[in-house]
PDB file of N, CA and C in Angstrom:
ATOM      1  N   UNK A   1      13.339  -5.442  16.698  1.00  0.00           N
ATOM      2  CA  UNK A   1      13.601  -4.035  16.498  1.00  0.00           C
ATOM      3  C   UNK A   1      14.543  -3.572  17.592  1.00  0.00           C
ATOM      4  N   UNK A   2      15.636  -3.016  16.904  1.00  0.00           N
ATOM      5  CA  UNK A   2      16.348  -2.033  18.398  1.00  0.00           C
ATOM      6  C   UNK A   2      16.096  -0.938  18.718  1.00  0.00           C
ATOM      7  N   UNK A   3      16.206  -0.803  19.712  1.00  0.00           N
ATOM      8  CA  UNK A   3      15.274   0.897  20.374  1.00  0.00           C
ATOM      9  C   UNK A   3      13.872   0.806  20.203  1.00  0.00           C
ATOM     10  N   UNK A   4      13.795   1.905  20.852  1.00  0.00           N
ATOM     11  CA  UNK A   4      12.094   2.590  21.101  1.00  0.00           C
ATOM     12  C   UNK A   4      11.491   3.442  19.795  1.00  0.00           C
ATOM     13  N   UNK A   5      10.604   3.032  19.263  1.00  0.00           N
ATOM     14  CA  UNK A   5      10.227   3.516  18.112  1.00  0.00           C
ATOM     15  C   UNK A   5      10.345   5.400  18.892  1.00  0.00           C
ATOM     16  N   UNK A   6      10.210   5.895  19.608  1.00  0.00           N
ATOM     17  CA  UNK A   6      10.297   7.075  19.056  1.00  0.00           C
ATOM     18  C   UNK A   6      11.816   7.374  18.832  1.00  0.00           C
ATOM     19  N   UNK A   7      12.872   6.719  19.587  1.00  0.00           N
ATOM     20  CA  UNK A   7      14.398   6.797  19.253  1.00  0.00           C
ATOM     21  C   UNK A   7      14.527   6.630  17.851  1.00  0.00           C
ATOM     22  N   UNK A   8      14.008   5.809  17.277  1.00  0.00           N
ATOM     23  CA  UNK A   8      14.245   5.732  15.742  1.00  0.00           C
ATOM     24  C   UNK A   8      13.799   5.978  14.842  1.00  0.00           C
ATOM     25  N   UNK A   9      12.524   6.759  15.001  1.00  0.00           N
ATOM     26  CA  UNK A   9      12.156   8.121  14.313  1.00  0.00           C
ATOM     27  C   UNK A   9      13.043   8.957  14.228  1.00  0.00           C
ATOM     28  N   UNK A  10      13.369   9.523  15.943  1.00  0.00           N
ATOM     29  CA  UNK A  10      14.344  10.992  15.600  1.00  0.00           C
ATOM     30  C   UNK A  10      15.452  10.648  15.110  1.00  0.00           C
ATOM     31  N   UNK A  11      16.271   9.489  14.886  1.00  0.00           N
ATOM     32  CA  UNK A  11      17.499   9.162  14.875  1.00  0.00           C
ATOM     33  C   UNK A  11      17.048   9.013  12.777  1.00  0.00           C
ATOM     34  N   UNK A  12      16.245   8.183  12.091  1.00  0.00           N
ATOM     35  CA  UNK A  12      16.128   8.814  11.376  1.00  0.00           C
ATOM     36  C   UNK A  12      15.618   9.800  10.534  1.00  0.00           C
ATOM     37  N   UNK A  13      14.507  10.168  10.896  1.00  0.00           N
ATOM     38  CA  UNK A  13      13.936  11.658  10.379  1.00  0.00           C
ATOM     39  C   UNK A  13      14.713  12.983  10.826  1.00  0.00           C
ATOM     40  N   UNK A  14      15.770  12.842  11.420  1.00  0.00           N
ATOM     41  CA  UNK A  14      17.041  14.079  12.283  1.00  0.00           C
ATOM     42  C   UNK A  14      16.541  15.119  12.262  1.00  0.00           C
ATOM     43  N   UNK A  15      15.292  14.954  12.818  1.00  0.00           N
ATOM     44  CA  UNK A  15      14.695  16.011  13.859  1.00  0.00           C
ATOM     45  C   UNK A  15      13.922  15.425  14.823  1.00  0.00           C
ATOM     46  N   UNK A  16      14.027  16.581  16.316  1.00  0.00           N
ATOM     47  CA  UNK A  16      12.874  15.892  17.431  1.00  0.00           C
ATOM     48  C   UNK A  16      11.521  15.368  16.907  1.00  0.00           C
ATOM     49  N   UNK A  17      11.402  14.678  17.724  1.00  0.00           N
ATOM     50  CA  UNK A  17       9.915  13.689  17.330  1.00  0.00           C
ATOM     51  C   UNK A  17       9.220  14.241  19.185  1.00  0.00           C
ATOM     52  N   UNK A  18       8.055  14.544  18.801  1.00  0.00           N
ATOM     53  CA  UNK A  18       7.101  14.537  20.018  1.00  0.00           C
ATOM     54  C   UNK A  18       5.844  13.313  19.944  1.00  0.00           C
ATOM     55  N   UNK A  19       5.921  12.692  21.170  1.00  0.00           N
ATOM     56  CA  UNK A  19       5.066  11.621  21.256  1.00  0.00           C
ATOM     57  C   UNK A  19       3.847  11.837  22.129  1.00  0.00           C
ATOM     58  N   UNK A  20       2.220  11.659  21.509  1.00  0.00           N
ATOM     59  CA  UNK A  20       1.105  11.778  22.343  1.00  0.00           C
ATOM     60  C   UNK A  20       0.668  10.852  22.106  1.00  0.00           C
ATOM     61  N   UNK A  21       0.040  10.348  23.456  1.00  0.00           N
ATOM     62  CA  UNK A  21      -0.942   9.138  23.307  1.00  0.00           C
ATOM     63  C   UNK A  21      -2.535   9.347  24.083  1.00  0.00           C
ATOM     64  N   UNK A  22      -3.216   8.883  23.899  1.00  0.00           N
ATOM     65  CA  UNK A  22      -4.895   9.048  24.621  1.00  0.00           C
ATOM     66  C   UNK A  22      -4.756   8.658  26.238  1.00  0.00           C
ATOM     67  N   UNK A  23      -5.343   9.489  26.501  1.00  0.00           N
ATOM     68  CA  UNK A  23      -5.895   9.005  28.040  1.00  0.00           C
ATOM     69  C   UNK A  23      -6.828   8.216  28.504  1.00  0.00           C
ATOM     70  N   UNK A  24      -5.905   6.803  29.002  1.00  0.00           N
ATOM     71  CA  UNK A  24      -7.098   5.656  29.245  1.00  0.00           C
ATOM     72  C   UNK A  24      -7.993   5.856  30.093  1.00  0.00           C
ATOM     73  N   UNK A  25      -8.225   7.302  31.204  1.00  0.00           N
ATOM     74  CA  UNK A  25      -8.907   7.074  32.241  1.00  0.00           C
ATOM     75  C   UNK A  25     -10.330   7.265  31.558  1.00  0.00           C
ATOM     76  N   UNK A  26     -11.299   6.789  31.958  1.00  0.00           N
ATOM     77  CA  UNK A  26     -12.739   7.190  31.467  1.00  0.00           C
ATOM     78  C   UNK A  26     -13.225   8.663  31.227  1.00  0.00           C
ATOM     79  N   UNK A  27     -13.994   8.766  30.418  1.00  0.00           N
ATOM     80  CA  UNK A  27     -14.583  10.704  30.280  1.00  0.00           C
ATOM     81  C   UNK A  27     -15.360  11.207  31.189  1.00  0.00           C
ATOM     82  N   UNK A  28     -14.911  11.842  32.273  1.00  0.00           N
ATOM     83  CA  UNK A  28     -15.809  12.735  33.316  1.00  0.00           C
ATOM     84  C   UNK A  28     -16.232  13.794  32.618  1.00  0.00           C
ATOM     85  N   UNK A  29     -16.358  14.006  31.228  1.00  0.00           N
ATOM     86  CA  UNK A  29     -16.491  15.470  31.106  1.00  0.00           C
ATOM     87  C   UNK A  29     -17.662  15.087  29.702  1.00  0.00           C
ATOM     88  N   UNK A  30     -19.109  14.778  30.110  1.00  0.00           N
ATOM     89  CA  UNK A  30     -19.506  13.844  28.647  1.00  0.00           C
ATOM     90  C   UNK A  30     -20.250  15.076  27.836  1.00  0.00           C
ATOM     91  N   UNK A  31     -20.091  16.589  28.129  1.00  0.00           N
ATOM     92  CA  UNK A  31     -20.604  17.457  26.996  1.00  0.00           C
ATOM     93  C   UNK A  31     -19.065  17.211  25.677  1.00  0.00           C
ATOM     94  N   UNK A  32     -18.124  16.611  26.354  1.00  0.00           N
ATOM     95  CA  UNK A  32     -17.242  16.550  25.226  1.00  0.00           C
ATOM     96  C   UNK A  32     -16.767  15.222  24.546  1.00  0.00           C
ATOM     97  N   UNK A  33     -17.041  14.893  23.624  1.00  0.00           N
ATOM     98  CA  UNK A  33     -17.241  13.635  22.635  1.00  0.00           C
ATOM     99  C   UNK A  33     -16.311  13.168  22.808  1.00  0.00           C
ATOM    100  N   UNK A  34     -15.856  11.997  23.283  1.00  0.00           N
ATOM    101  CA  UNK A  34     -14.119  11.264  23.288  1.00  0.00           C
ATOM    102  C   UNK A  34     -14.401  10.351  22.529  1.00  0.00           C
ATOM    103  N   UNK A  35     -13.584   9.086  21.675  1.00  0.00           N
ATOM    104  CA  UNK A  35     -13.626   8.177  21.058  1.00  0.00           C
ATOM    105  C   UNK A  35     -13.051   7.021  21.740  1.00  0.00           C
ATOM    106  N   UNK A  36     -13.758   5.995  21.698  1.00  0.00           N
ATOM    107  CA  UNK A  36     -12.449   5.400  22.930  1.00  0.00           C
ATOM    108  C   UNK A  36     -11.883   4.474  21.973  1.00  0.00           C
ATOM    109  N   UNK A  37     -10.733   4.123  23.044  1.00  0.00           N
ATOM    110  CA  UNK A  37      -9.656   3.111  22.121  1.00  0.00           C
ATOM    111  C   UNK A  37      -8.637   4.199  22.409  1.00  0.00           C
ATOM    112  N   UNK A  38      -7.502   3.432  22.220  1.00  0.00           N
ATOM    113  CA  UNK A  38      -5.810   3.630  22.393  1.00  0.00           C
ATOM    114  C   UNK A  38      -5.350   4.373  20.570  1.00  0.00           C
ATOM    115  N   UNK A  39      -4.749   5.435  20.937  1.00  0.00           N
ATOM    116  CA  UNK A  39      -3.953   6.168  19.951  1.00  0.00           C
ATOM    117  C   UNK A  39      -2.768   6.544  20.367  1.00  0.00           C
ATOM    118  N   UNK A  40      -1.013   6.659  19.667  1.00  0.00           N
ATOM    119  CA  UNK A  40      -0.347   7.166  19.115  1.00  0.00           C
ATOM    120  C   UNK A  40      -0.138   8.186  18.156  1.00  0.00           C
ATOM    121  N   UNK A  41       0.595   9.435  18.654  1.00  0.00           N
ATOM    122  CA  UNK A  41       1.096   9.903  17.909  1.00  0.00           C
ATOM    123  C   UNK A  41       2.605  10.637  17.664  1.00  0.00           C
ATOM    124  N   UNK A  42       3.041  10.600  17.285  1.00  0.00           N
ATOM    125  CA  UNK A  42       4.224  10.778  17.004  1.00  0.00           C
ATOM    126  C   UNK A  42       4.362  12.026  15.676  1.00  0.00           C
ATOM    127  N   UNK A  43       4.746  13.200  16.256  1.00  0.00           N
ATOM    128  CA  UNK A  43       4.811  14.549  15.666  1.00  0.00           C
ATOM    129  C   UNK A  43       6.439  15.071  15.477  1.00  0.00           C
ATOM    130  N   UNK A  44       6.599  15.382  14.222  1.00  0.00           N
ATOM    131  CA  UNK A  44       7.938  16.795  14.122  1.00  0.00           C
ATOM    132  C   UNK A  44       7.938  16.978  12.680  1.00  0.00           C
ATOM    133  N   UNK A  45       8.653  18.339  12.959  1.00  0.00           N
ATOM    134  CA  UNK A  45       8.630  19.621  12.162  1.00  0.00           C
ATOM    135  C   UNK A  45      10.000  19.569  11.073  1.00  0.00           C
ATOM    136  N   UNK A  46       9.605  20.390  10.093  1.00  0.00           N
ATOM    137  CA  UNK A  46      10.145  19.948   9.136  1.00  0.00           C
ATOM    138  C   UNK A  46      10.468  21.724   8.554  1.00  0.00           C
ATOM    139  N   UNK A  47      11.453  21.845   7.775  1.00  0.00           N
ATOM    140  CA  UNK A  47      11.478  23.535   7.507  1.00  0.00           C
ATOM    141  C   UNK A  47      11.019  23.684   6.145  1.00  0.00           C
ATOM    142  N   UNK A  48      10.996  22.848   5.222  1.00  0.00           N
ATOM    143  CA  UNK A  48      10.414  22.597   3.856  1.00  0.00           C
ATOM    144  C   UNK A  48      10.077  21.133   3.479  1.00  0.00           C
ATOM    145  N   UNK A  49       9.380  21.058   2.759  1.00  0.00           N
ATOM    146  CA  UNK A  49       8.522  20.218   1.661  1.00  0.00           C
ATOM    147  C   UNK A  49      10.207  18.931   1.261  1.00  0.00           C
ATOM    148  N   UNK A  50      11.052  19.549   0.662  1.00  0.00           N
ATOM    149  CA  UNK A  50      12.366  18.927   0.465  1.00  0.00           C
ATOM    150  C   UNK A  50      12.480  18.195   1.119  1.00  0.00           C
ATOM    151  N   UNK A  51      13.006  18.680   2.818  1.00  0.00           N
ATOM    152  CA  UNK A  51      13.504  18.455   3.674  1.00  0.00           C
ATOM    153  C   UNK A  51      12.258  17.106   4.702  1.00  0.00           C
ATOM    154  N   UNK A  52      11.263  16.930   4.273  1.00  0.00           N
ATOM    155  CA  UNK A  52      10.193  16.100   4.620  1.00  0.00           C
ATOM    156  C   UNK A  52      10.136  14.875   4.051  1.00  0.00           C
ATOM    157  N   UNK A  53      10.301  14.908   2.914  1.00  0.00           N
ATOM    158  CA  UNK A  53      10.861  14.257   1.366  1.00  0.00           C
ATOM    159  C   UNK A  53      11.356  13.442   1.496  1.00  0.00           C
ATOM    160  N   UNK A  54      12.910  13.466   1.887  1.00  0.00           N
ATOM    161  CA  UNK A  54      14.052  13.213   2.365  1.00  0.00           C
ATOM    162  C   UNK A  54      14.031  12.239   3.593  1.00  0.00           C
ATOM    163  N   UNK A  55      13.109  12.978   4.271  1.00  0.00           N
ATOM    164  CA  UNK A  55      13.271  12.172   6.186  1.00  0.00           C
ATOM    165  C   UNK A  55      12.265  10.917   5.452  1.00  0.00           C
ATOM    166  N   UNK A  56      11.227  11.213   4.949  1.00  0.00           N
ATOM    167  CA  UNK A  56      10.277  10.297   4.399  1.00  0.00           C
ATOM    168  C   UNK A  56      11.027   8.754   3.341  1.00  0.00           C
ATOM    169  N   UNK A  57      11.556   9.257   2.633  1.00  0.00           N
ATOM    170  CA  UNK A  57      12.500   8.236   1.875  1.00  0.00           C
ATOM    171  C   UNK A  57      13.352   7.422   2.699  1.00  0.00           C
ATOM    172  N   UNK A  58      13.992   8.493   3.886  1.00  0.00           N
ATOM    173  CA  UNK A  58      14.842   7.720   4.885  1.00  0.00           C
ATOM    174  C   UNK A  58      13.910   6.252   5.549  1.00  0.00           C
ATOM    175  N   UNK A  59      13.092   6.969   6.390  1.00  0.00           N
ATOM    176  CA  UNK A  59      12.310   6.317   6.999  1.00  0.00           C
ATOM    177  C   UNK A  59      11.682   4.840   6.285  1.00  0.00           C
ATOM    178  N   UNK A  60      11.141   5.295   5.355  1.00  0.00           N
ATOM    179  CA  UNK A  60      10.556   4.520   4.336  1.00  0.00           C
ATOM    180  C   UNK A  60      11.612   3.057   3.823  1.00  0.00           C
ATOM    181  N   UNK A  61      13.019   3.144   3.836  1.00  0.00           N
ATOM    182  CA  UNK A  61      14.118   2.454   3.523  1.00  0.00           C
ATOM    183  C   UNK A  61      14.548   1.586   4.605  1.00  0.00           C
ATOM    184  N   UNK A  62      14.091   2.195   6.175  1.00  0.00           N
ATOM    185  CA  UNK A  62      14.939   1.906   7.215  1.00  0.00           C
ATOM    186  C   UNK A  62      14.608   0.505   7.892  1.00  0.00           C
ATOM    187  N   UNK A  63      15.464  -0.559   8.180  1.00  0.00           N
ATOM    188  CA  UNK A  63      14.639  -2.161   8.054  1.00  0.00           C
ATOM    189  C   UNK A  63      14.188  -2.023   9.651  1.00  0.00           C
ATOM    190  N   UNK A  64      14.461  -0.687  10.880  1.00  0.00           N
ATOM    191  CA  UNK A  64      13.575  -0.813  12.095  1.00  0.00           C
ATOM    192  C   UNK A  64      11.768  -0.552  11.683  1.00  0.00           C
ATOM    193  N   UNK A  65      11.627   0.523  10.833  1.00  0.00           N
ATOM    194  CA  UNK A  65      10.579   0.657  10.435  1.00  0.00           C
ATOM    195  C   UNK A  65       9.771   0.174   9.491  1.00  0.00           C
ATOM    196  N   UNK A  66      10.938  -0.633   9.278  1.00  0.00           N
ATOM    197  CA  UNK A  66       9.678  -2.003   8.305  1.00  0.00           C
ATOM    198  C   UNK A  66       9.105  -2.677   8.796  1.00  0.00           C
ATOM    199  N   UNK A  67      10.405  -3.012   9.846  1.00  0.00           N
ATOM    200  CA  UNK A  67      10.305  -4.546  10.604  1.00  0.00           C
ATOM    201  C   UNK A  67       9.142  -4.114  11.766  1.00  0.00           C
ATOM    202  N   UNK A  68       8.736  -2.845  12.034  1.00  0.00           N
ATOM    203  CA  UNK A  68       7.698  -2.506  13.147  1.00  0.00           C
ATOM    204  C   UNK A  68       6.257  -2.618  12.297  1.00  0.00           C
ATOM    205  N   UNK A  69       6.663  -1.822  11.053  1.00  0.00           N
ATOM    206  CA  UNK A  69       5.128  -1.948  10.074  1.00  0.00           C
ATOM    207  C   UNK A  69       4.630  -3.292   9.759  1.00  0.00           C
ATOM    208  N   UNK A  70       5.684  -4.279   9.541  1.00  0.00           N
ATOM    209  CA  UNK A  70       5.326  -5.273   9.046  1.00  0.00           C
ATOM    210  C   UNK A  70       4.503  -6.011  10.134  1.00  0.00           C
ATOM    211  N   UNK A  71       4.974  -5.977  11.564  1.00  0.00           N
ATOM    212  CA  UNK A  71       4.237  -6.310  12.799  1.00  0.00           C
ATOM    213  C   UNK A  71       3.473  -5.567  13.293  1.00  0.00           C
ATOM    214  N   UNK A  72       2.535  -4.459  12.801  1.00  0.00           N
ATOM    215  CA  UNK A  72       1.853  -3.472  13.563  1.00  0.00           C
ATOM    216  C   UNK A  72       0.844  -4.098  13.228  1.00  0.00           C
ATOM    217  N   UNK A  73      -0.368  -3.835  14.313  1.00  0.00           N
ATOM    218  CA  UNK A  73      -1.801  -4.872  13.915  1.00  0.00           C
ATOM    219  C   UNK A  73      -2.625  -3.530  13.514  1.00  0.00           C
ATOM    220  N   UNK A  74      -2.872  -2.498  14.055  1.00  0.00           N
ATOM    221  CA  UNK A  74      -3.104  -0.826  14.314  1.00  0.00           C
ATOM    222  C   UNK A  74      -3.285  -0.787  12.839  1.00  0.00           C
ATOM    223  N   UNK A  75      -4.312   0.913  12.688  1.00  0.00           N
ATOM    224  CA  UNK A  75      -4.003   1.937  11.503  1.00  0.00           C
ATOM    225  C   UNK A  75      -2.715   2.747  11.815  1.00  0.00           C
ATOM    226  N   UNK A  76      -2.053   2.607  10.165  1.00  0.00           N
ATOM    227  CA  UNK A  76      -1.019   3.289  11.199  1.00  0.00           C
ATOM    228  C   UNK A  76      -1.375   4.638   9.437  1.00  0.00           C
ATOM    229  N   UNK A  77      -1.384   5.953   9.963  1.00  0.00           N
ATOM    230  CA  UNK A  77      -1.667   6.661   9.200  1.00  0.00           C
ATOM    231  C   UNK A  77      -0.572   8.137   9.080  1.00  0.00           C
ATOM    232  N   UNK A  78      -0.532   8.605   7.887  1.00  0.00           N
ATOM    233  CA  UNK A  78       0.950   9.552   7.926  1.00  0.00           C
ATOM    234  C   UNK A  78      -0.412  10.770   7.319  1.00  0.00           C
ATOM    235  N   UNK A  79       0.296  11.916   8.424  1.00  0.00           N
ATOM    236  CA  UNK A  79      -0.872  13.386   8.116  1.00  0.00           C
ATOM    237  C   UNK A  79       0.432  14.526   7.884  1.00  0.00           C
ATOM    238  N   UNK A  80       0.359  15.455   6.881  1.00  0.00           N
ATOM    239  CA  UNK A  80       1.019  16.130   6.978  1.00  0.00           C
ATOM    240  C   UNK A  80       0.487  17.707   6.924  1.00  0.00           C
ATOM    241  N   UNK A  81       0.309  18.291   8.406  1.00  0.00           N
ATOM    242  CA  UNK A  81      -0.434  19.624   8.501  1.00  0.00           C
ATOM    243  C   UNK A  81       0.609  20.535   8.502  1.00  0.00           C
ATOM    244  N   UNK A  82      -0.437  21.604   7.925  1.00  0.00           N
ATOM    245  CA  UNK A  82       0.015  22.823   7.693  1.00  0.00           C
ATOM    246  C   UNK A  82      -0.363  24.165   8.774  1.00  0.00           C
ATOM    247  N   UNK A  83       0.842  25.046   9.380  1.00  0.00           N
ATOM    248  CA  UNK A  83      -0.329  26.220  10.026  1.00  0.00           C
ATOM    249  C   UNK A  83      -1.201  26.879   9.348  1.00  0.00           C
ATOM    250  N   UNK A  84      -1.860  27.429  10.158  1.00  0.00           N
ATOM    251  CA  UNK A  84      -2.614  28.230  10.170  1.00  0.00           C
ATOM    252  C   UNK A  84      -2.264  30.140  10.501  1.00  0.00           C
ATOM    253  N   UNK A  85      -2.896  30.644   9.112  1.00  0.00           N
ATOM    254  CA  UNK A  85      -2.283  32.266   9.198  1.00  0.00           C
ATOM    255  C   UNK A  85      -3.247  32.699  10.317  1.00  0.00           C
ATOM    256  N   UNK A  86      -3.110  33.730  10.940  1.00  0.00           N
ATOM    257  CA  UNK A  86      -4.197  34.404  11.931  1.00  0.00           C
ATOM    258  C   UNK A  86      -5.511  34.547  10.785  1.00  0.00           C
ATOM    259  N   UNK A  87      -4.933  35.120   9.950  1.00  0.00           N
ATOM    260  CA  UNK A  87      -6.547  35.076   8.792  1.00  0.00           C
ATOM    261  C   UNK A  87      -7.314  34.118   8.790  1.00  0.00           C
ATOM    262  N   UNK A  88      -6.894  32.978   9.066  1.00  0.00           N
ATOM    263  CA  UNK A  88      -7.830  32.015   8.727  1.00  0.00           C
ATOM    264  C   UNK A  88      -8.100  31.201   9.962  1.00  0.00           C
ATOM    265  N   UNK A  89      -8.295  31.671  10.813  1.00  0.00           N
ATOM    266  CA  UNK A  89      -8.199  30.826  12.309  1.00  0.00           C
ATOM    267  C   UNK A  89      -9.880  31.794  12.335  1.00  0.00           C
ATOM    268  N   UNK A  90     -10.562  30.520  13.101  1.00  0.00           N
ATOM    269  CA  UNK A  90     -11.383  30.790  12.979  1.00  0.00           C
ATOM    270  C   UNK A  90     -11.901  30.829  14.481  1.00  0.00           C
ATOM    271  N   UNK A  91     -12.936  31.815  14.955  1.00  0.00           N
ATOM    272  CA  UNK A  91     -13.032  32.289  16.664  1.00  0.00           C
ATOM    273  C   UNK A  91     -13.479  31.386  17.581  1.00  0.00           C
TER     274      UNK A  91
END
């Protein structure tokens, strides 16, 4: 593969890509549930449904992101969220 998978996300989905990953240090904080194990994620925004479509087909075609899927041992899973109106946010 050439480049850094997040370079070739943004390069083809042509929009920024934001990358989060888990924090390996242990949980000092145990009223709050952590899962352990190593995660990726890799986030960006899209202005319509079309325009998602599109980056998706790209991606989907592109032989860096085959050639990474085809070698990934991982879940590798695609989420596509929606906001949230103030109405429905809950306190």
């Amino acid at each position: 593969m050439t480049g850094k998978l997040p370079d070739i996300l943004e390069a083809v989905l042509q929009v920024p890509v934001s990358t989060w990953r888990t924090e390996p240090a242990a949980n000092t904080f145990p009223r709050l549930p952590v899962r352990p194990g190593l995660a990726f994620v890799w986030t960006a925004d899209f202005s319509d449904p079309a325009e998602l479509a599109a980056a998706l087909n790209r991606l989907r075609a592109h032989p860096d992101w085959r050639r990474w899927g085809d070698g990934h041992t991982g879940d590798v899973e695609l989420m596509r969220l929606r906001g949230v109106t103030t109405g429905q946010a809950r306190p």
